[in-house]
Protein backbone atom coordinates (compact mmCIF):
# COMPACT_ATOMS: atom_id res chain seq x y z
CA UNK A 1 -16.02 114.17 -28.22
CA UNK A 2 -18.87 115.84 -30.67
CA UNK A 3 -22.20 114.16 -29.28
CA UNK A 4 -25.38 114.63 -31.44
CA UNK A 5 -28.86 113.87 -29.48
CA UNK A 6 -31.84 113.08 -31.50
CA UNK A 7 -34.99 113.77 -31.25
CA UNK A 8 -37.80 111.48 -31.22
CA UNK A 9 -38.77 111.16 -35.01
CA UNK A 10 -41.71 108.26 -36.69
CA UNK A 11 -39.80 105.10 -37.37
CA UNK A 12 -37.12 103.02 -37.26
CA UNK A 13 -34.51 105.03 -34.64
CA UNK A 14 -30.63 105.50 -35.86
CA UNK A 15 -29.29 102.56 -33.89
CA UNK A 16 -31.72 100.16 -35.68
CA UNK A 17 -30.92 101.56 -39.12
CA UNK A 18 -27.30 101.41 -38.63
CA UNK A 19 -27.34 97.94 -37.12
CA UNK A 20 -29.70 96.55 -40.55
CA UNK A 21 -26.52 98.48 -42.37
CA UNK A 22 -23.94 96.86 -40.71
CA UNK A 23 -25.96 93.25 -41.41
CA UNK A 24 -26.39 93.77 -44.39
CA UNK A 25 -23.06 94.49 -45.02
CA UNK A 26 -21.71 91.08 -43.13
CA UNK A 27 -23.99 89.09 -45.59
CA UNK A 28 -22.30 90.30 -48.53
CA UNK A 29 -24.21 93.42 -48.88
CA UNK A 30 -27.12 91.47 -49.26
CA UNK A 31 -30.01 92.57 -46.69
CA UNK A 32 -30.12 90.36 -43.81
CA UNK A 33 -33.29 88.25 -43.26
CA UNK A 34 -34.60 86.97 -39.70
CA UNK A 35 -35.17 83.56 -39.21
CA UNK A 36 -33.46 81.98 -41.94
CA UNK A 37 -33.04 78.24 -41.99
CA UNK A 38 -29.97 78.46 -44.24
CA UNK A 39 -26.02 78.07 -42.74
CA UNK A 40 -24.83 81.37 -42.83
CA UNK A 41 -21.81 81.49 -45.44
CA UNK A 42 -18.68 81.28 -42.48
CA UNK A 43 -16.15 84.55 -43.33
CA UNK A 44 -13.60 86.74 -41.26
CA UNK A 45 -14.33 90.67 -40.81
CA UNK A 46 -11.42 92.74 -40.89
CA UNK A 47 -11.67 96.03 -39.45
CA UNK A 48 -9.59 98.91 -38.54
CA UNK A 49 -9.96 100.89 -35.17
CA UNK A 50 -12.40 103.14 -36.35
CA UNK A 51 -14.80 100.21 -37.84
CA UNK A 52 -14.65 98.30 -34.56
CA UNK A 53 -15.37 101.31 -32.60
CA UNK A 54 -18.43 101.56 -35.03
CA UNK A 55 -19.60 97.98 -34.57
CA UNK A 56 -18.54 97.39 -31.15
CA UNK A 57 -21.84 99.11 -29.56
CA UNK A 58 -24.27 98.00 -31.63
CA UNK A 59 -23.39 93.86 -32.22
CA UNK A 60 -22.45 91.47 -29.57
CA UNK A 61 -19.71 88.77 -30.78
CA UNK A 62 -22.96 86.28 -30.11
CA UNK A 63 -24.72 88.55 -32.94
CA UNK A 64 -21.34 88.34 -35.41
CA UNK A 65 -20.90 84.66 -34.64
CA UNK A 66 -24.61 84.34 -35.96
CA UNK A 67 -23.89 86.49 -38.82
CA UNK A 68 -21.18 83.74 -39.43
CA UNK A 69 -18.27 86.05 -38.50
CA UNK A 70 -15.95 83.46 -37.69
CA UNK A 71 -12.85 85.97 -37.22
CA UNK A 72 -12.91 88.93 -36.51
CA UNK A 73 -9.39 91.04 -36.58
CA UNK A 74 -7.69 94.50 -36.92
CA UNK A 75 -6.45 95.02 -40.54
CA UNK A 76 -2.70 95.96 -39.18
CA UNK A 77 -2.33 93.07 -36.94
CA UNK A 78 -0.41 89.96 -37.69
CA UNK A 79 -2.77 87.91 -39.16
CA UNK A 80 -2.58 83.87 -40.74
CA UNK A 81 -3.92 83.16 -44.28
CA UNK A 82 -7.16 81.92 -43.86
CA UNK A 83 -7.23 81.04 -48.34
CA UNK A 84 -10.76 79.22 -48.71
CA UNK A 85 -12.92 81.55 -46.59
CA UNK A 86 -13.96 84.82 -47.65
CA UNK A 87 -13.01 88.41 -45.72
CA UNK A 88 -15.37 91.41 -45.03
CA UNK A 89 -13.59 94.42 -44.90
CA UNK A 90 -14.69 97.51 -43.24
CA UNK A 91 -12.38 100.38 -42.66
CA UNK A 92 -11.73 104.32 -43.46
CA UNK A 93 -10.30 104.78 -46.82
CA UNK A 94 -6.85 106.27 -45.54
CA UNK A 95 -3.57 106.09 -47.14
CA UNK A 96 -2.38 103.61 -44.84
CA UNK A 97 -5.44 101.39 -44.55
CA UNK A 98 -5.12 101.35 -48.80
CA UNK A 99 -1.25 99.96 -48.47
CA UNK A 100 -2.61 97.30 -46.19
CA UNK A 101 -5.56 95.64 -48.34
CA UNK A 102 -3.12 96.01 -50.81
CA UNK A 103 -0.73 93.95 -49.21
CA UNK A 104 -3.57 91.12 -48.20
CA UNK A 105 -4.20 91.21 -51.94
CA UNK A 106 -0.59 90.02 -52.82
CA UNK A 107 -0.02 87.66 -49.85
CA UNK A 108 -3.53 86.25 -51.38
CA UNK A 109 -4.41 85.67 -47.50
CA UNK A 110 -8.07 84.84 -48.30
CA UNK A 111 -10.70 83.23 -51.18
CA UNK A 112 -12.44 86.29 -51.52
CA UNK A 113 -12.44 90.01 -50.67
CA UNK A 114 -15.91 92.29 -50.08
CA UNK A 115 -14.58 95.96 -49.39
CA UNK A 116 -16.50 98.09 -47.52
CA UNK A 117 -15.63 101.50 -46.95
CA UNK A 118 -17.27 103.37 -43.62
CA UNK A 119 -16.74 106.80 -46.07
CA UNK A 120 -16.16 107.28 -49.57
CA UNK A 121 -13.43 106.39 -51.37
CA UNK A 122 -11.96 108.68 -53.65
CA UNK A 123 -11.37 107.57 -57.47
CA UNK A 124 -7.35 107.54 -56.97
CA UNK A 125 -7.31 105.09 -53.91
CA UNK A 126 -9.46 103.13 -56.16
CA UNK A 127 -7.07 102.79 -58.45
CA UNK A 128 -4.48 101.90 -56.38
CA UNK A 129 -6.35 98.36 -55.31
CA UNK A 130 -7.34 98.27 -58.96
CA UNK A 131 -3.86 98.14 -60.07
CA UNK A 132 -2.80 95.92 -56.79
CA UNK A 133 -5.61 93.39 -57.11
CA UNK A 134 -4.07 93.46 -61.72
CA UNK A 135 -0.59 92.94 -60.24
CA UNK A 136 -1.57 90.32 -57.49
CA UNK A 137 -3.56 88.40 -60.14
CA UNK A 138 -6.92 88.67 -57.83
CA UNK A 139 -8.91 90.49 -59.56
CA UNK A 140 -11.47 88.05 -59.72
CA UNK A 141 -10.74 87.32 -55.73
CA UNK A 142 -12.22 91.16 -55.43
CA UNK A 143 -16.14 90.44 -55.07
CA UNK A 144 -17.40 93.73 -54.22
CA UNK A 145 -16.55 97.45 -53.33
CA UNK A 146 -18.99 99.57 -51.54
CA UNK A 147 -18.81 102.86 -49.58
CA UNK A 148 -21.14 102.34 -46.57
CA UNK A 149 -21.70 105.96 -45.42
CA UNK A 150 -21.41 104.76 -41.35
CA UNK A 151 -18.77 106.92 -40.53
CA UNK A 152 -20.39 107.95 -36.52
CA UNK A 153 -20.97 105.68 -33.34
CA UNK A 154 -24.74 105.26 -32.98
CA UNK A 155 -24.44 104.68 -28.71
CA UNK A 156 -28.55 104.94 -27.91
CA UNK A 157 -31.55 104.79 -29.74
CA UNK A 158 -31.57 109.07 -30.37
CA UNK A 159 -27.86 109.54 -29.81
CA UNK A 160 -24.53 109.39 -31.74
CA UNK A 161 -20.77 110.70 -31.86
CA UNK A 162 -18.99 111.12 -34.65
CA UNK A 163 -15.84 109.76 -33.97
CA UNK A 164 -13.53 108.76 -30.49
CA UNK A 165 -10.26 107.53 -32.84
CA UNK A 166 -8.71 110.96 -32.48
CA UNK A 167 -11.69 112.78 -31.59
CA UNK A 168 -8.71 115.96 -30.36
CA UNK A 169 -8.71 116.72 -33.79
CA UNK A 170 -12.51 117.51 -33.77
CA UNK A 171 -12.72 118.66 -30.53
CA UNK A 172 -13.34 122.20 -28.97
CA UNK A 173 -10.00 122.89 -27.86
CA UNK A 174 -8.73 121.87 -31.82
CA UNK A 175 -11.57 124.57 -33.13
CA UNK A 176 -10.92 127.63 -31.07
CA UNK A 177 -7.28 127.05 -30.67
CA UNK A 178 -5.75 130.59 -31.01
CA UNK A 179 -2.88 128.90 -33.76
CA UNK A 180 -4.92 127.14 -35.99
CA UNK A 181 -4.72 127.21 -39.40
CA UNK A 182 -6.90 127.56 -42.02
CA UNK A 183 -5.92 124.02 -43.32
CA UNK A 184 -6.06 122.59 -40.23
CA UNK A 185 -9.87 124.24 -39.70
CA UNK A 186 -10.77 122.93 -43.07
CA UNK A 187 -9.84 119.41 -41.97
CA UNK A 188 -11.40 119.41 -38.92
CA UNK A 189 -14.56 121.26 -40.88
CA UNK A 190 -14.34 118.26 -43.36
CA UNK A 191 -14.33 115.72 -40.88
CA UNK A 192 -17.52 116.67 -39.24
CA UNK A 193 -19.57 117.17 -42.16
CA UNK A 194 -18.52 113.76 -43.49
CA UNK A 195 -19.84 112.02 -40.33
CA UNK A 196 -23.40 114.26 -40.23
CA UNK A 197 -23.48 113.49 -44.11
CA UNK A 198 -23.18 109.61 -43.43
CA UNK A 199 -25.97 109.80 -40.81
CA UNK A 200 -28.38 111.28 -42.47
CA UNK A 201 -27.61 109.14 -45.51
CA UNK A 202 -28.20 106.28 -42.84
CA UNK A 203 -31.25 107.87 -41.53
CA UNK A 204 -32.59 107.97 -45.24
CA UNK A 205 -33.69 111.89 -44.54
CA UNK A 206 -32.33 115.32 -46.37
CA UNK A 207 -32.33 117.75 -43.02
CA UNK A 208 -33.63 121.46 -42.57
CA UNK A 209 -30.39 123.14 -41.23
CA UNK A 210 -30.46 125.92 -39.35
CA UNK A 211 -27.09 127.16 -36.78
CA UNK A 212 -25.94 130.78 -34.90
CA UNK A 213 -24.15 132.96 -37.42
CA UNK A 214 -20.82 134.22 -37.84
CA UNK A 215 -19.04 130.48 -35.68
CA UNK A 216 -17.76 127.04 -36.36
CA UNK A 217 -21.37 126.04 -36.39
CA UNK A 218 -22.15 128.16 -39.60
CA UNK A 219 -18.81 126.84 -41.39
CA UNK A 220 -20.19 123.34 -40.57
CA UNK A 221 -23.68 124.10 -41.90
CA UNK A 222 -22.54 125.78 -45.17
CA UNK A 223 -20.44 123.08 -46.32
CA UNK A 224 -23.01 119.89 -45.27
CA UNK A 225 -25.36 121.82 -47.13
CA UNK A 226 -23.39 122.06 -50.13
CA UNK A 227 -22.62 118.34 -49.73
CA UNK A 228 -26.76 117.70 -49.51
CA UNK A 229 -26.84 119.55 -52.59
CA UNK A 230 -24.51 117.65 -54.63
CA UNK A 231 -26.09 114.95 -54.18
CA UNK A 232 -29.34 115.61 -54.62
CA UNK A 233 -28.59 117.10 -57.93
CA UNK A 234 -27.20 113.71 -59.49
CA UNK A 235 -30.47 112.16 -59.82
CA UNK A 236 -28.85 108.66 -60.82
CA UNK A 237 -26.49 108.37 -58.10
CA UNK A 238 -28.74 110.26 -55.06
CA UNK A 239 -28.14 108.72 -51.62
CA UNK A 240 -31.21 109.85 -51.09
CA UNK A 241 -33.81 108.11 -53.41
CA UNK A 242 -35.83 104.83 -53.31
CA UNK A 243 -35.45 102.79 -50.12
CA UNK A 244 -33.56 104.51 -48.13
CA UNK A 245 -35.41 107.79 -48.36
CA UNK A 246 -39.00 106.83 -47.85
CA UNK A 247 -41.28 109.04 -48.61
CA UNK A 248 -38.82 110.97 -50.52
CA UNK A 249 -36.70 113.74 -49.84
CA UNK A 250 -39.60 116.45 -49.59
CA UNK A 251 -41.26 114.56 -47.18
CA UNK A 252 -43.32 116.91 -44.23
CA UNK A 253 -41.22 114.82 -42.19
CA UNK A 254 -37.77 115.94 -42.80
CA UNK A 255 -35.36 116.02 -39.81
CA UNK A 256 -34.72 119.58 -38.58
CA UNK A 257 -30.54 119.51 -37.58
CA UNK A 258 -29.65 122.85 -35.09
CA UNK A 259 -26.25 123.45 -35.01
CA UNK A 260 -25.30 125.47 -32.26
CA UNK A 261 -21.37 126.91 -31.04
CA UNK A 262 -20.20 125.36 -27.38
CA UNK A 263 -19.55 128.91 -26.36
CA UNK A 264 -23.41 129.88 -26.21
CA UNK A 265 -22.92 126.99 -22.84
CA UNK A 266 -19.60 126.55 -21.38
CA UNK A 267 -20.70 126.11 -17.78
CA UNK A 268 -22.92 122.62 -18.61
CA UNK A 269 -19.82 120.37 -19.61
CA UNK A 270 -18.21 121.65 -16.61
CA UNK A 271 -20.65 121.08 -14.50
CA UNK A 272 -20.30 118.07 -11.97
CA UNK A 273 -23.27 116.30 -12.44
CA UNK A 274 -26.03 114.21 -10.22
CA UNK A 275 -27.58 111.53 -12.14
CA UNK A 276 -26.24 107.69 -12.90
CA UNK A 277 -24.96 107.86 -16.53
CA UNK A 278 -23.41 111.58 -16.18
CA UNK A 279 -21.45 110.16 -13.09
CA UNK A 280 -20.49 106.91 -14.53
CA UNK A 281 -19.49 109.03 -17.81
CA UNK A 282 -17.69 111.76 -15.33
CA UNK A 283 -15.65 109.88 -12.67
CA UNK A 284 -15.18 106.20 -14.40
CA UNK A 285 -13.57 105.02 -17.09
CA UNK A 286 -16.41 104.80 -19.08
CA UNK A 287 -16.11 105.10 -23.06
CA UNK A 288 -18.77 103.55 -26.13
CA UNK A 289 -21.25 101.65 -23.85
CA UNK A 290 -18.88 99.95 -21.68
CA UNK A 291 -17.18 100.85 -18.13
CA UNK A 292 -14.00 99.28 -17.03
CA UNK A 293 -13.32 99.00 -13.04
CA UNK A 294 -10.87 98.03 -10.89
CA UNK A 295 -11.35 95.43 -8.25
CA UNK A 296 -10.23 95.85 -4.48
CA UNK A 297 -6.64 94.99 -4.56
CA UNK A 298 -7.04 93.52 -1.41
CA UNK A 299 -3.97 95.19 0.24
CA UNK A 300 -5.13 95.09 3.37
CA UNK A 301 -5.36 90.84 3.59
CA UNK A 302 -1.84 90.58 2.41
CA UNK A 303 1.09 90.26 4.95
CA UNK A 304 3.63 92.76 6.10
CA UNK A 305 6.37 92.82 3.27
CA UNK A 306 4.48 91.03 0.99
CA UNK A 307 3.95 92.60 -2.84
CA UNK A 308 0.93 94.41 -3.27
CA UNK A 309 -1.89 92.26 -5.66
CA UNK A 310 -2.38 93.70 -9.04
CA UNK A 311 -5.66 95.07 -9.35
CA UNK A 312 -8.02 93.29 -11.44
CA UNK A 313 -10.13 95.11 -13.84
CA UNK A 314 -13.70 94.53 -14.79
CA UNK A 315 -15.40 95.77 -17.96
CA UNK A 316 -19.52 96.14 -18.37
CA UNK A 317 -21.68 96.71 -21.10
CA UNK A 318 -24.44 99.29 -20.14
CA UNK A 319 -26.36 99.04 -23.26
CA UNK A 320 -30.38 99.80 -24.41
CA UNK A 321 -30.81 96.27 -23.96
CA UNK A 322 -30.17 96.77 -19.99
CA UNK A 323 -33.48 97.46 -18.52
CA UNK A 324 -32.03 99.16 -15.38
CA UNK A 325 -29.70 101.20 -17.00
CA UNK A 326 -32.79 102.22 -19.26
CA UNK A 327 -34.87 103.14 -16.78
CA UNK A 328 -32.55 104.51 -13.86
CA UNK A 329 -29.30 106.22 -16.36
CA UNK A 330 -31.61 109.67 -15.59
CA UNK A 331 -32.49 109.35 -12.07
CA UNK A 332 -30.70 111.01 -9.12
CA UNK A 333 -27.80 108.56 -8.23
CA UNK A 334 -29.55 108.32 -4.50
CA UNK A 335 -32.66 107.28 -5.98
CA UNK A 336 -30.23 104.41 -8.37
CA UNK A 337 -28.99 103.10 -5.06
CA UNK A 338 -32.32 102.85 -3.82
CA UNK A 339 -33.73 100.96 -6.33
CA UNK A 340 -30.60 98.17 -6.50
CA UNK A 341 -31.36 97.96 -3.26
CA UNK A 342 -35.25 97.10 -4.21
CA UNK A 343 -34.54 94.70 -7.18
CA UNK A 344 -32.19 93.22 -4.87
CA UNK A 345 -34.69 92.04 -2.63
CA UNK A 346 -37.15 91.19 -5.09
CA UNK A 347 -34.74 88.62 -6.22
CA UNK A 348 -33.98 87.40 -3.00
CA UNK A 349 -37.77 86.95 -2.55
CA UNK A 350 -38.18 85.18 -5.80
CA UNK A 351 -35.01 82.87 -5.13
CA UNK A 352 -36.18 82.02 -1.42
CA UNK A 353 -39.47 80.88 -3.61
CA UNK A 354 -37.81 78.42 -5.87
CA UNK A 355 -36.24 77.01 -2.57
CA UNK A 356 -39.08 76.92 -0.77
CA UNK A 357 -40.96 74.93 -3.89
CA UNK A 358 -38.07 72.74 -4.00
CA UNK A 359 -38.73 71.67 0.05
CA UNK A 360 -41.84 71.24 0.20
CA UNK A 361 -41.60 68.64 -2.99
CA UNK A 362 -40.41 66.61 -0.74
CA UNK A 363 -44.14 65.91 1.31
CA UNK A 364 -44.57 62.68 2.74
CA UNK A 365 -47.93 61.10 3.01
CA UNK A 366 -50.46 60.19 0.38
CA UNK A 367 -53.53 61.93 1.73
CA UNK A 368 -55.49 64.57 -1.28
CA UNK A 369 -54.21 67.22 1.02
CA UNK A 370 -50.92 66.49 0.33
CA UNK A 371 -51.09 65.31 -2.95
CA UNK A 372 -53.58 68.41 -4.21
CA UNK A 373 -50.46 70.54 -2.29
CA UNK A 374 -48.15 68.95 -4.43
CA UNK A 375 -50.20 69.37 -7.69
CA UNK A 376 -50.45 72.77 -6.88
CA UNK A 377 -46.84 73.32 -5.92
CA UNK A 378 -45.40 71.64 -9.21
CA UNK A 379 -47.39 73.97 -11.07
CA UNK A 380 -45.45 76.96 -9.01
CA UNK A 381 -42.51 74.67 -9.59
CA UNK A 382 -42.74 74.37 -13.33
CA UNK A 383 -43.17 78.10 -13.61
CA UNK A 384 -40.41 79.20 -11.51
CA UNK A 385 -38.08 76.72 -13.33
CA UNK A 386 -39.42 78.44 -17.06
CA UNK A 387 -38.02 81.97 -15.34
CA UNK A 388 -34.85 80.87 -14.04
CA UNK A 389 -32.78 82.31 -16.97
CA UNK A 390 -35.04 85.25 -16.72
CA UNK A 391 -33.84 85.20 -12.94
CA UNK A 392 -30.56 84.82 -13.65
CA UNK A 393 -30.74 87.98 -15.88
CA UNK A 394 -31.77 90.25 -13.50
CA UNK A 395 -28.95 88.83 -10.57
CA UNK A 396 -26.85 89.53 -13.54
CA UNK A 397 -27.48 93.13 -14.13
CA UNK A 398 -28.14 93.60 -10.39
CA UNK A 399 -24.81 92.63 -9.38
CA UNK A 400 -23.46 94.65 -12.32
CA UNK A 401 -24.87 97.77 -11.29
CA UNK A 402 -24.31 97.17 -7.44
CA UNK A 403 -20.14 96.86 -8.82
CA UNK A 404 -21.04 100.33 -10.89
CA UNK A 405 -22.85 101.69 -7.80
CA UNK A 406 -20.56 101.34 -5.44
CA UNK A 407 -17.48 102.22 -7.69
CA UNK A 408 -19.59 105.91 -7.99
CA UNK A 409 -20.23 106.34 -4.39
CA UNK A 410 -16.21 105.87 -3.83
CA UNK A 411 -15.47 108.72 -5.95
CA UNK A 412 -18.37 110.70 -4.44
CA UNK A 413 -17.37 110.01 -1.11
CA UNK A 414 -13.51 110.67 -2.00
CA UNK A 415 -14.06 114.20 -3.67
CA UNK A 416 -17.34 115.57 -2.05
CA UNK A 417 -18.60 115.57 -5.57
CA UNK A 418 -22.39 115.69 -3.79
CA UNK A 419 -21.15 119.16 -2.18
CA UNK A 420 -19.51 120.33 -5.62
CA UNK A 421 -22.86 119.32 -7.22
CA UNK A 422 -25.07 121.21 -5.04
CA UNK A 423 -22.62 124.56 -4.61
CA UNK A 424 -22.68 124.73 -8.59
CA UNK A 425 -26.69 124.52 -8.73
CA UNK A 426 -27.11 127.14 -6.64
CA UNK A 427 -24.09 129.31 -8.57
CA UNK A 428 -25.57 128.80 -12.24
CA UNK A 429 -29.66 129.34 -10.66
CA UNK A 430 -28.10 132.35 -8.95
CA UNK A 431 -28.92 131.22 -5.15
CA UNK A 432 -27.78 132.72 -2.65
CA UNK A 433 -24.65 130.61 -1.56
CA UNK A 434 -24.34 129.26 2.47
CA UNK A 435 -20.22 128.85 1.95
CA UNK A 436 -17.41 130.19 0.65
CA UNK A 437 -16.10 129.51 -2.32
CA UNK A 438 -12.46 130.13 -1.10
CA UNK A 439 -13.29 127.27 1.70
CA UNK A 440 -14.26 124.60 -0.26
CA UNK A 441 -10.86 125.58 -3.04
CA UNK A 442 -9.06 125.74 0.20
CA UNK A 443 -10.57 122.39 1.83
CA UNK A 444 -7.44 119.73 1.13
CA UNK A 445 -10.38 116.66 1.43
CA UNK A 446 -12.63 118.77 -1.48
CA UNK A 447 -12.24 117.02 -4.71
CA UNK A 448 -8.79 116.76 -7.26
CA UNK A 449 -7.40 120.03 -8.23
CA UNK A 450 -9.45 119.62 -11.45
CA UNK A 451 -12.87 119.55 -8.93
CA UNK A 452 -11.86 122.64 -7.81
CA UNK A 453 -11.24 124.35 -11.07
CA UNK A 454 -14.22 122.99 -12.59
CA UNK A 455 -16.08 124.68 -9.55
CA UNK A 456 -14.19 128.32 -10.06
CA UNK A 457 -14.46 128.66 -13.81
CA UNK A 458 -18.31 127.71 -13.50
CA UNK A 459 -18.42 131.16 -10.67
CA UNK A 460 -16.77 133.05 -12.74
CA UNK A 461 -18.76 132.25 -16.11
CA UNK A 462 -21.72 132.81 -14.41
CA UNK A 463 -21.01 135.86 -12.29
CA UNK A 464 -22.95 138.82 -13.84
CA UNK A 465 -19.90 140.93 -12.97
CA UNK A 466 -16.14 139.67 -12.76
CA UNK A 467 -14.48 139.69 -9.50
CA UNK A 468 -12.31 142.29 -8.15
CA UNK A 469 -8.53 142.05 -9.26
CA UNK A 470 -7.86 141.85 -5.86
CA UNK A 471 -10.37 138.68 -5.38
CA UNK A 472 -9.44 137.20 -8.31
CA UNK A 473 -5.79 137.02 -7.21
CA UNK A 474 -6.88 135.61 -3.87
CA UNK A 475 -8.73 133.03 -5.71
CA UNK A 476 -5.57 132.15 -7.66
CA UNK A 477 -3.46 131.48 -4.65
CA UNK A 478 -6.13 129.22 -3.31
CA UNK A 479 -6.07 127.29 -6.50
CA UNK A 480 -2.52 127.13 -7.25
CA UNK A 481 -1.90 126.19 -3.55
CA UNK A 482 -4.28 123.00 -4.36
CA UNK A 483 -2.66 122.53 -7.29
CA UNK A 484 -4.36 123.79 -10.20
CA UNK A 485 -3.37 124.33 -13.61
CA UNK A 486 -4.41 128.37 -14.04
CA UNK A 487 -4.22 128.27 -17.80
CA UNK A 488 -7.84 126.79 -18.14
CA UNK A 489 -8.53 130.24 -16.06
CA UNK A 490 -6.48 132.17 -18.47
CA UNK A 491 -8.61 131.11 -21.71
CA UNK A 492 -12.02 132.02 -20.09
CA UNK A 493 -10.96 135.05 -18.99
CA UNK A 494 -10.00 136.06 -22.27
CA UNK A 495 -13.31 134.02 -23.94
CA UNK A 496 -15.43 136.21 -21.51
């Protein structure tokens, strides 16, 4: 997946200025205002993949029900005619995508039709609803026709990818791939630019570009400059005048975008990691803001014979709005499980309070002592009641994270990921090492055959000189013998 991280820049961050896009677009295009009185105007979004994984991080269905998103379904699914409420579209402008609002158009599923495009549509595709919504007799039914320019997955306030629907195709393995074409690298070329264009249409902001010469990155840099200056040129139709832009597209605050090749780093992304979000992203099933787990089957409870429970799974959101994960997604993971421990018994504490309160309500006697104690205690009351969903919040999130917690600490316990973690620290800072590599490749209870290739091609980028031929075909027998896949071995040897 291509990540981008931001840097800290005045005003409104990327996730707030695409989630005031996407509003705007649910209410017709119209900017969204906070507070209003008015009944929002009920309607059914229709999205494809790509425009769910878009919205899916950044609005809750609480958010799109108050948005009056009554609906809210894939375009190629089997869906009802719904003909006296209105439909939101939002999807990529492909081929197929085109034959299916097409389609809706004919079966006249709904009253009215806002298309919204997450990148531009080209003039032919245009045509082709045109002449659908002439034949279908709805061309009235077509209300409006925008291209949004959201085409990348804002997933924190200063970071965004640009796609996970077939992110292969803009991966690294799809850019250096010795048989590529140069179609194929135009595409994949193509792709990326269109999602950096989009953002930095969203962000309002004409960059300062800068990237390593003579790679991808350059190819990349050339042709989203190109695209900046196409733009900029038609005056009348600029992306990047009035609102959106500010203080205008000279501003002294311009963004500056570095666009650097993967091969200046290769050991990082193979490196296993120590703190809470890079383990959660590295050993769960963790993908756009939300982990799925899988519950204890409970095996062990069930009788001799008997068939084995299915597992239940579990899914989280771990979002900026989580105060925990926002504080504690950088720290050590010891230093996580520390601190669930801590807001664990801070609740406790706080709930053994409210029962307390709750007892001692119950005073007999009339004296003042008693009744001042009860004053004062219904006060205390009163105040504990006011934080109870406040309370229930944080046993919420703690019990969330204890689930994520512990889930971690199975897989670092299972593959010895803390010894991995440490052996590769002192590989990359050039430490003298206390074991053997060939011990801990050899060790059967040391990590998944992947571990243990991660481990060797992170030695062997780093190693100032290349090991012996002899070495190196020791080191292959130890790894084949666990199981590893050498061709991940072959490519660096030949990147190197």
């Amino acid at each position: 997946m291509v990540g981008v991280k931001m840097a800290a820049a005045a005003g409104a961050s990327i996730r707030e200025r695409q989630t005031v896009a996407l509003k705007r677009m649910l209410n017709f295009n119209v900017p969204h205002v906070k507070n209003s009185t008015g009944e929002p105007v009920w309607k059914v979004l229709i999205y494809d993949r790509f425009g769910q994984d878009i919205i899916s991080p950044l609005l809750s269905v609480k958010e799109l029900r108050d948005m009056g998103i009554t609906l809210h379904l894939l375009l190629h699914s089997d869906r009802d005619p719904i003909p006296d409420v209105p439909a939101v579209y939002f999807v990529m402008p492909t081929e197929e995508n085109i034959d299916r609002m097409c389609q809706d158009l004919r079966n006249q599923l709904y009253e009215s039709y806002y298309l919204n495009f997450i990148s531009a549509i080209s003039r032919s595709k245009l045509e082709d609803i045109a002449n659908a919504a002439l034949a279908a007799s709805a061309v009235t039914q077509v209300a409006k026709v925008f291209d949004q320019y959201l085409n990348f997955i804002t997933l924190e306030d200063d970071m965004f990818v640009l796609c996970n629907q077939n992110k292969e195709l803009v991966s690294y393995r799809a850019i250096n791939r010795p048989d590529i074409t140069d179609t194929e690298m135009e595409t994949v070329m193509d792709t990326i630019v269109d999602s950096l264009f989009c953002f930095f249409v969203t962000l309002g902001a004409v960059p300062i570009i800068r990237c390593s010469r003579g790679t991808a990155a350059e190819m990349v840099a050339v042709k989203l400059d190109k695209k900046l200056r196409e733009n900029l040129r038609d005056a009348r139709n600029s992306l990047f005048t009035g609102d959106t832009l500010g203080a205008g597209q000279f501003s002294f605050q311009r963004p500056l975008l570095v666009l650097v090749d993967r091969n200046i780093d290769l050991a990082t992304p193979l490196h296993h990691t120590w703190t809470y979000q890079a383990l959660v992203h590295d050993v769960l099933d963790f993908h756009l803001n939300r982990v799925n787990l899988e519950e204890s089957s409970g095996v062990e409870n069930s009788p001799a014979g008997a068939r084995p429970k299915r597992k239940n799974k579990k899914s989280y959101d771990l979002t900026p709005v989580d105060k925990f994960w926002q504080k504690h997604k950088g720290s050590p993971f010891p230093e996580v499980a520390e601190s669930v421990q801590q807001e664990l018994e801070s609740y406790r504490a706080q709930e053994d309070e409210v029962k307390r309160l709750k007892s001692i309500m119950g005073l007999e006697g009339e004296d003042e002592g008693a009744i001042s104690m009860l004053s004062d205690n219904t006060a205390k009351l009163t105040s504990a009641v006011s934080s109870l969903p406040e309370l229930l919040e944080k046993k919420r999130l703690i019990d969330l994270h204890t689930n994520v917690a512990t889930a971690v600490l199975e897989h670092i316990k299972a593959r010895k990921l803390d010894v991995y973690f440490e052996y590769e620290e002192k590989i990359m800072s050039k430490t003298t090492l206390d074991k053997s590599l060939l011990d801990i490749i050899s060790d059967p209870d040391a990590g998944t055959p992947e571990d243990k290739m991660r481990l060797f091609l992170i030695y062997y980028i780093s190693a100032q000189q290349a090991p012996s031929e002899a070495d190196l075909e020791q080191y292959k027998k130890a790894l084949t013998d666990a199981g590893c896949n050498l061709n991940p071995l072959q490519y660096i040897k030949q990147w190197k």
